[in-house]
Protein backbone atom coordinates (compact mmCIF):
# COMPACT_ATOMS: atom_id res chain seq x y z
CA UNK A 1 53.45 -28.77 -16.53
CA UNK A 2 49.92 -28.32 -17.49
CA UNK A 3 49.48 -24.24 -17.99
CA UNK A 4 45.85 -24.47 -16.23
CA UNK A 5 46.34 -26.43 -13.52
CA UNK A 6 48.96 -26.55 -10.68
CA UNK A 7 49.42 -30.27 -10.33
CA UNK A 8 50.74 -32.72 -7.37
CA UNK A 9 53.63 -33.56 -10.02
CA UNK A 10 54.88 -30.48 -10.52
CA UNK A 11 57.56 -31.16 -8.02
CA UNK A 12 58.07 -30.66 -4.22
CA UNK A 13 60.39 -27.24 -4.92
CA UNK A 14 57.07 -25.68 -6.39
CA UNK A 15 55.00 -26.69 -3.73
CA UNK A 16 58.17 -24.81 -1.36
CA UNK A 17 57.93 -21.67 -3.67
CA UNK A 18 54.30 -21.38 -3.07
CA UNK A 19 54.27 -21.36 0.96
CA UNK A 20 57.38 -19.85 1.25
CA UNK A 21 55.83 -16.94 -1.03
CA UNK A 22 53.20 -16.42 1.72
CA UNK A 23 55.69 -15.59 4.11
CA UNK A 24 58.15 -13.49 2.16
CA UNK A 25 57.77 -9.95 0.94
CA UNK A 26 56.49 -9.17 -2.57
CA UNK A 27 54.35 -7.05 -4.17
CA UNK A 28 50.58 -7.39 -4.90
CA UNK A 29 51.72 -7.62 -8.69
CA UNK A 30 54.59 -10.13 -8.83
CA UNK A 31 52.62 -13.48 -10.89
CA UNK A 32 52.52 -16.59 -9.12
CA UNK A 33 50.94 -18.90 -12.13
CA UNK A 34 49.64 -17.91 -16.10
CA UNK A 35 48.86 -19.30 -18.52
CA UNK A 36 47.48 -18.28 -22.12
CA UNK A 37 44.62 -16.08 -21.23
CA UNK A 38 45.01 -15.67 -17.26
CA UNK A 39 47.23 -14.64 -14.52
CA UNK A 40 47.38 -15.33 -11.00
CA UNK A 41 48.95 -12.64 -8.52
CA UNK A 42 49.79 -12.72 -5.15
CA UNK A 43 47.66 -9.77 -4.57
CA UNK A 44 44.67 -12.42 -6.12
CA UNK A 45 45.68 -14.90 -3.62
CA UNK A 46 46.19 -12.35 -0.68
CA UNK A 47 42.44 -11.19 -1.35
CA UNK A 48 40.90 -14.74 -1.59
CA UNK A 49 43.09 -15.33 1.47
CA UNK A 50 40.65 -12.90 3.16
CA UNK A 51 38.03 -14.98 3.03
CA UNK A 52 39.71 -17.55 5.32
CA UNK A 53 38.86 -16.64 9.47
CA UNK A 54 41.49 -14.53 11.00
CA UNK A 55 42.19 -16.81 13.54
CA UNK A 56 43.32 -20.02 10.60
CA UNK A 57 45.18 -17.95 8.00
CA UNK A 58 48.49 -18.40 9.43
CA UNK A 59 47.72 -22.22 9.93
CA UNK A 60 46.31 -22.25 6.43
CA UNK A 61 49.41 -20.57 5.08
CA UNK A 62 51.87 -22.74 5.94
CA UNK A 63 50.04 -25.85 4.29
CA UNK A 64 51.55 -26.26 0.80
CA UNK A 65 48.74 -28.32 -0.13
CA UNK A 66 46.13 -26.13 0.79
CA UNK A 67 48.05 -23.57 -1.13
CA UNK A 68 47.98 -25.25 -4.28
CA UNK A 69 44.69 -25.88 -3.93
CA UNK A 70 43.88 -22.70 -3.35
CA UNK A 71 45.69 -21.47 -6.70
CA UNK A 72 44.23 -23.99 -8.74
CA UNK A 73 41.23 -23.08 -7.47
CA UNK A 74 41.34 -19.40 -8.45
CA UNK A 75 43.22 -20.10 -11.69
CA UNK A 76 40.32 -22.09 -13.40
CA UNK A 77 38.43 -19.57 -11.94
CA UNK A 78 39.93 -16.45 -13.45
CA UNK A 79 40.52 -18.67 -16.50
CA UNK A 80 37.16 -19.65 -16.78
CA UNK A 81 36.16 -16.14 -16.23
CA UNK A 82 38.08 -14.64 -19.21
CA UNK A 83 36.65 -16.67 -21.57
CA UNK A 84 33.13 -15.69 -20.30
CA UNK A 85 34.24 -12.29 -21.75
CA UNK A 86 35.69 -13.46 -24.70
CA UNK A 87 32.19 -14.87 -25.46
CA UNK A 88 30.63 -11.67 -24.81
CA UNK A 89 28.64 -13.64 -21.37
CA UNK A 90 29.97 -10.23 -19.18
CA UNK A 91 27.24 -8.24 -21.72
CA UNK A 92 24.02 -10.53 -20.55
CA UNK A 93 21.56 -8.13 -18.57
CA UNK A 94 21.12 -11.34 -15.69
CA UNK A 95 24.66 -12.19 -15.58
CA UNK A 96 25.69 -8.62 -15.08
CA UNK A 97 23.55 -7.78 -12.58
CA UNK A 98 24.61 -10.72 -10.89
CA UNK A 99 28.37 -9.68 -11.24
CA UNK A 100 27.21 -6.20 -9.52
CA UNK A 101 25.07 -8.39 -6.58
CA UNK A 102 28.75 -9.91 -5.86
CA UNK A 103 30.50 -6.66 -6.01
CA UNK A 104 27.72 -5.21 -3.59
CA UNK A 105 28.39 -8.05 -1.02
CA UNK A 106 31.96 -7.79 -1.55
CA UNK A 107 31.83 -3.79 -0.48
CA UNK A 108 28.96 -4.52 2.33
CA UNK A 109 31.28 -7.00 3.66
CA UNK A 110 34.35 -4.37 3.76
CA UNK A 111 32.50 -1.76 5.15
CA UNK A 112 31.32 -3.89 7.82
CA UNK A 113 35.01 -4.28 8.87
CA UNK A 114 35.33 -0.58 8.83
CA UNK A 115 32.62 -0.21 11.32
CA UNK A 116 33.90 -3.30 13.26
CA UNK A 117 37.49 -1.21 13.02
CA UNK A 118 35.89 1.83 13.92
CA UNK A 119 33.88 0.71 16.93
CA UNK A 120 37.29 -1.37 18.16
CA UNK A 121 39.14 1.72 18.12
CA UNK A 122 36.60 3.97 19.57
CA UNK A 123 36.28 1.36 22.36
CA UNK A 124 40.20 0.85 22.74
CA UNK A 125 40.15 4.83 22.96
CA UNK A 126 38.13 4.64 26.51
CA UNK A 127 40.35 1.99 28.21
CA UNK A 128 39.66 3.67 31.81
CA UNK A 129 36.18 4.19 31.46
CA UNK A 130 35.61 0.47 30.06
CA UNK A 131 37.90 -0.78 33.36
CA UNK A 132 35.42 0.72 35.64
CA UNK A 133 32.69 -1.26 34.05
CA UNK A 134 34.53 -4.22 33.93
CA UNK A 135 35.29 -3.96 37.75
CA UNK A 136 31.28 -3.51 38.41
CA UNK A 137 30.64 -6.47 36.44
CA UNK A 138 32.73 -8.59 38.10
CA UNK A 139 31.28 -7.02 41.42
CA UNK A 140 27.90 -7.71 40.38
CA UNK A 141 28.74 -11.41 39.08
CA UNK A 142 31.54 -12.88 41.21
CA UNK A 143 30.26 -16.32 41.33
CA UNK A 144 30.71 -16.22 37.60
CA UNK A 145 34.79 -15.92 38.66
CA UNK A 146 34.71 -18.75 40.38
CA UNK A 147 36.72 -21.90 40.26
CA UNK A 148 35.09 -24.95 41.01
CA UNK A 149 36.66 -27.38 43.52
CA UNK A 150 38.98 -29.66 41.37
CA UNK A 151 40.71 -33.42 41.93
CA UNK A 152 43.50 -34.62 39.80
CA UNK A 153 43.26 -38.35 39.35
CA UNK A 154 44.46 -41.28 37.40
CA UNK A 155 42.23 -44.05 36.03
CA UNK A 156 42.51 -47.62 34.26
CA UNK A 157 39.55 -48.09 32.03
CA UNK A 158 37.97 -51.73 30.67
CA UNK A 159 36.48 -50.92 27.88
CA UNK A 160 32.57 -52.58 27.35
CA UNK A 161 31.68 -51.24 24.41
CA UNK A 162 32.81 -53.97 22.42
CA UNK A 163 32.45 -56.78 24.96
CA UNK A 164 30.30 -58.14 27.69
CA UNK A 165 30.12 -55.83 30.99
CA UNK A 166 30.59 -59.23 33.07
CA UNK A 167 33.96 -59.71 31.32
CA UNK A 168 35.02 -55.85 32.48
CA UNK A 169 34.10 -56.59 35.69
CA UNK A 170 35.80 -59.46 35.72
CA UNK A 171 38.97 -57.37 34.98
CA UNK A 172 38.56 -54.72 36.70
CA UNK A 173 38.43 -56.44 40.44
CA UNK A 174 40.86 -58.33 39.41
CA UNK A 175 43.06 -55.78 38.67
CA UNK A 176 41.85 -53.75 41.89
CA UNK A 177 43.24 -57.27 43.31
CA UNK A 178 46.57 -56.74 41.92
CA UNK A 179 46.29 -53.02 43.29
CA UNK A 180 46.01 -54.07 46.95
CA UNK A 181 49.02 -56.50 46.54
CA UNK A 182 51.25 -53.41 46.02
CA UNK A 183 51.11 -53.30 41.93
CA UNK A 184 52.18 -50.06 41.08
CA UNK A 185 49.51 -47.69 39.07
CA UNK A 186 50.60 -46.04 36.45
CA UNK A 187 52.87 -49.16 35.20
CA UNK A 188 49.32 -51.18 35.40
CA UNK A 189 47.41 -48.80 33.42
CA UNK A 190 50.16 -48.82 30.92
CA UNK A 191 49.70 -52.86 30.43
CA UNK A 192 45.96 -53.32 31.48
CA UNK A 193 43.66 -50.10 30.51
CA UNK A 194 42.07 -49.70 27.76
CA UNK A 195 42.21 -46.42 27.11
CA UNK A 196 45.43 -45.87 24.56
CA UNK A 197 47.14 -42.70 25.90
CA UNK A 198 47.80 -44.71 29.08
CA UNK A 199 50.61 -46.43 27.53
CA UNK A 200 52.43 -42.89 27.39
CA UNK A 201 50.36 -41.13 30.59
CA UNK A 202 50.26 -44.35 32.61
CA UNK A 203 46.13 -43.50 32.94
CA UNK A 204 47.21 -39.42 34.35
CA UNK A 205 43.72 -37.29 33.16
CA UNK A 206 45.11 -34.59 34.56
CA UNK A 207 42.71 -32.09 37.06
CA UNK A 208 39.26 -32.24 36.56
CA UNK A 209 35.96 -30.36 37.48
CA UNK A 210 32.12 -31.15 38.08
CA UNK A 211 30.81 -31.42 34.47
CA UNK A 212 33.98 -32.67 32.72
CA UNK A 213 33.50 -35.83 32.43
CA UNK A 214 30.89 -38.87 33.23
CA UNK A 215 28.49 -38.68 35.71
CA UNK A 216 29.28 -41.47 37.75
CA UNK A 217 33.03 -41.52 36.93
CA UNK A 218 33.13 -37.71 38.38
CA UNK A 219 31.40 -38.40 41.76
CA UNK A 220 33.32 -41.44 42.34
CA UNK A 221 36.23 -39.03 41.94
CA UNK A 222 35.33 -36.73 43.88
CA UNK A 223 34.24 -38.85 46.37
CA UNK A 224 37.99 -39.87 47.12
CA UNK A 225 39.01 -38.54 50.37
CA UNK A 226 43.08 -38.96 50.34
CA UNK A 227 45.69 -38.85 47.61
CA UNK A 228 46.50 -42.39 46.92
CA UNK A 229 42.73 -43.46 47.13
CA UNK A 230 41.89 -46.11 44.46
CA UNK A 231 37.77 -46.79 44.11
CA UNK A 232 36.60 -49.69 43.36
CA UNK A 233 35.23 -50.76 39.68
CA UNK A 234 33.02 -47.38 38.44
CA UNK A 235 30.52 -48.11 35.72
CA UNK A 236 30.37 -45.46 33.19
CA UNK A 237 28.72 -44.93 29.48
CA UNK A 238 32.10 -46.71 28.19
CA UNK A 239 32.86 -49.55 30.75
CA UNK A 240 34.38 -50.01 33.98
CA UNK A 241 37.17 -47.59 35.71
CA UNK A 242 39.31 -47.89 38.68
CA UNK A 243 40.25 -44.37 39.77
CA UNK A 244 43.29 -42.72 41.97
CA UNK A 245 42.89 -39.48 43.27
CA UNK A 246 46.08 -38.14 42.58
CA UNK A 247 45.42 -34.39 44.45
CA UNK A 248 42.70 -32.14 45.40
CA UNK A 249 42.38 -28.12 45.00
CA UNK A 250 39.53 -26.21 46.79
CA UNK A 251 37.35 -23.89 45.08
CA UNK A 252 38.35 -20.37 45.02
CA UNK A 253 37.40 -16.94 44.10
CA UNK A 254 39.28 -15.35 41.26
CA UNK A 255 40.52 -12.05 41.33
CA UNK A 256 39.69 -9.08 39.51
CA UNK A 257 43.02 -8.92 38.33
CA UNK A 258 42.85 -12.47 37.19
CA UNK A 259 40.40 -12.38 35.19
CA UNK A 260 40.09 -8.16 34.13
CA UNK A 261 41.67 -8.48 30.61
CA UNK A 262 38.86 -11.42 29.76
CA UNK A 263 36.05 -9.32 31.20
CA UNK A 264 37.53 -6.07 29.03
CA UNK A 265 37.69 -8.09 25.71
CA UNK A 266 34.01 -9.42 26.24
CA UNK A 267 33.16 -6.06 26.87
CA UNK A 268 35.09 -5.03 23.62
CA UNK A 269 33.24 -7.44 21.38
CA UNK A 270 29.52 -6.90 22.62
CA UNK A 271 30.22 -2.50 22.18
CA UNK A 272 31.68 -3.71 18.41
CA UNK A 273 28.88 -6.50 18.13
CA UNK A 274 26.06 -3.50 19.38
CA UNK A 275 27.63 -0.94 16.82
CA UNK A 276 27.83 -2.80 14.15
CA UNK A 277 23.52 -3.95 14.92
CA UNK A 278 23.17 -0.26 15.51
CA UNK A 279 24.16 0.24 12.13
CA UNK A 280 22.25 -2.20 10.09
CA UNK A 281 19.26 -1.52 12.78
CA UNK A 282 19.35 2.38 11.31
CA UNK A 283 19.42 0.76 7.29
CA UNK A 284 16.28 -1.35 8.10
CA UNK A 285 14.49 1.10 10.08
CA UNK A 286 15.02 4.14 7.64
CA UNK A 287 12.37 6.26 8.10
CA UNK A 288 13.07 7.87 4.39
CA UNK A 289 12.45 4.00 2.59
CA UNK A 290 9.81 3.26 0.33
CA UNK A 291 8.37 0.09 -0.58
CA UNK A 292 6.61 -1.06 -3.11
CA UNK A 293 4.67 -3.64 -1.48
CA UNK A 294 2.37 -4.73 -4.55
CA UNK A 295 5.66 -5.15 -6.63
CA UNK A 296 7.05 -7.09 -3.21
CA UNK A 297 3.83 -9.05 -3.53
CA UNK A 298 3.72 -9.99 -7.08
CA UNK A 299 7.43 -11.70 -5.94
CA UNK A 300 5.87 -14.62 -4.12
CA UNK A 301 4.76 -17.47 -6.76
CA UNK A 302 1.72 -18.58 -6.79
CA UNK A 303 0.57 -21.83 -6.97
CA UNK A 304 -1.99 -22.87 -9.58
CA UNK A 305 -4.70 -24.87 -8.05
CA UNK A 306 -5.07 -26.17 -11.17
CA UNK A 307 -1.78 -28.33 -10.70
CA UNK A 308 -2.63 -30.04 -7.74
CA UNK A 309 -6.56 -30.33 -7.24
CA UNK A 310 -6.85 -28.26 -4.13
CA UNK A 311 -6.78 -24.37 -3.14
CA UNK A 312 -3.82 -23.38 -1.28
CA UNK A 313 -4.13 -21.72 1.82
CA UNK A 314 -4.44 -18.03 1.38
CA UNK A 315 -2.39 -15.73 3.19
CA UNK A 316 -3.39 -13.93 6.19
């Protein structure tokens, strides 16, 4: 095996090793991959892991391939990095103010979190008095609770996109023919639509509300009065459509109880979101900063007239 790189070839058992490593317990020093001037620990990977969202790490972890990739990654990285000190780069002013730049946004980063954690807690800490206000916002905003009337239907699609319209139509009375003679369906969408998943759904979409789909393919659905009501052909942006209202559910009012524990955790992340602003409001607006706004100035380049035959505009 090549000692800098973690290749394809190097056999499905290592590629096992690596995600099963994720899962099982070690410690932050036990090395996953060296060679002669680096090492790679799983306390390296568990730290880059950070940088992957919350939500996809467990997703992320259980992909050997991403893994690899991953370790590869920060092996030619750290590798790459040691021989930067070897050849003394670490001592150049730029370079190592640079290196402290990273570490800064490294540590802002973390104590962000803390603050994040902090607020979370402090929030999490005042359960009751958050339920009250969760109650007097749903009060106050009850049509936001509310569930728009829905229809469950069924549809066999001719698809236009790639054809002429006339030839859709064509089909799709036709098949509307075939649907008054007592042809069952589902088993017709499964031979005659279009649309692939009808093979397995026989054309079932399931319950839909206002908005979710096409214009005129919604109010021809919802314009079905009975279950067992098939329109006729319904143009839409991707052809033509014959649709069966399968069932109907009114609109209703949610409960507070339904819907409390959403209301709570919106509540949870605007107090974190406003104490984390609060925060970096009170760095900005630091009464105790000084600036030195002809060094700022001399920052912002100039252009030399010179260069291009004109006078830039001048700054207001």
């Amino acid at each position: 095996m090549n000692r800098t790189s973690i290749v394809p070839a190097a056999a499905a058992a290592l590629l096992l090793t690596f995600s099963c490593a994720v899962l099982a317990a070690g410690s932050p020093d036990d090395v996953l991959v060296e060679n002669s001037i680096a090492k790679l620990t799983r306390g390296d990977y568990e730290a880059d892991l950070q940088r992957v969202p919350a939500e996809m790490r467990n997703t992320f972890a259980s992909d050997p391939k991403r893994i690899t990739a991953m370790l590869n990654n920060l092996l030619i990285a750290k590798t790459l990095a040691a021989e930067a000190r070897r050849a003394g780069a670490d001592r150049d002013p730029q370079v190592a103010r640079r290196v402290g730049l990273e570490s800064d946004r490294v540590l802002a980063q973390a104590q962000t979190r803390r603050i994040e954690e902090a607020a979370g807690a402090e929030f999490d800490a005042k359960q009751a008095e958050f339920l009250l206000k969760a109650r007097e916002a749903y009060l106050v905003d009850k049509d936001k609770y509310r569930v728009p009337e829905q229809v469950q239907v069924a549809h066999i699609v001719f698809d236009t996109r790639k054809g002429s319209p006339d030839a859709g139509l064509v089909r799709a009375k036709a098949t509307r023919d075939e649907l008054r003679a007592g042809a069952d369906f589902a088993a017709l969408a499964k031979t005659a639509s279009d649309d692939p998943a009808a093979k397995n759904n026989g054309g079932d979409l399931g319950w839909i509300a206002p908005g979710r789909m096409d214009a005129e393919f919604t109010k021809a659905a919802f314009e079905l009065k009975n279950a067992g009501d098939i329109s006729e052909p319904v143009r839409s942006s991707i052809g033509y459509h014959l649709i069966r209202l399968e069932g109907r559910r009114p609109a209703r009012q949610m409960s507070f109880d339904e819907v409390k524990d959403q209301i709570v955790a919106e509540l949870r992340t605007r107090y974190v979101n406003e104490q984390r602003e609060a925060k970096l409001a009170s760095i900005r607006n630091d009464p105790n900063m000084k600036i030195d706004h002809e060094a700022v100035d001399a920052l912002v380049y100039r252009v030399d007239p010179r260069v291009f035959g004109r006078t830039p505009p001048q700054s207001k």
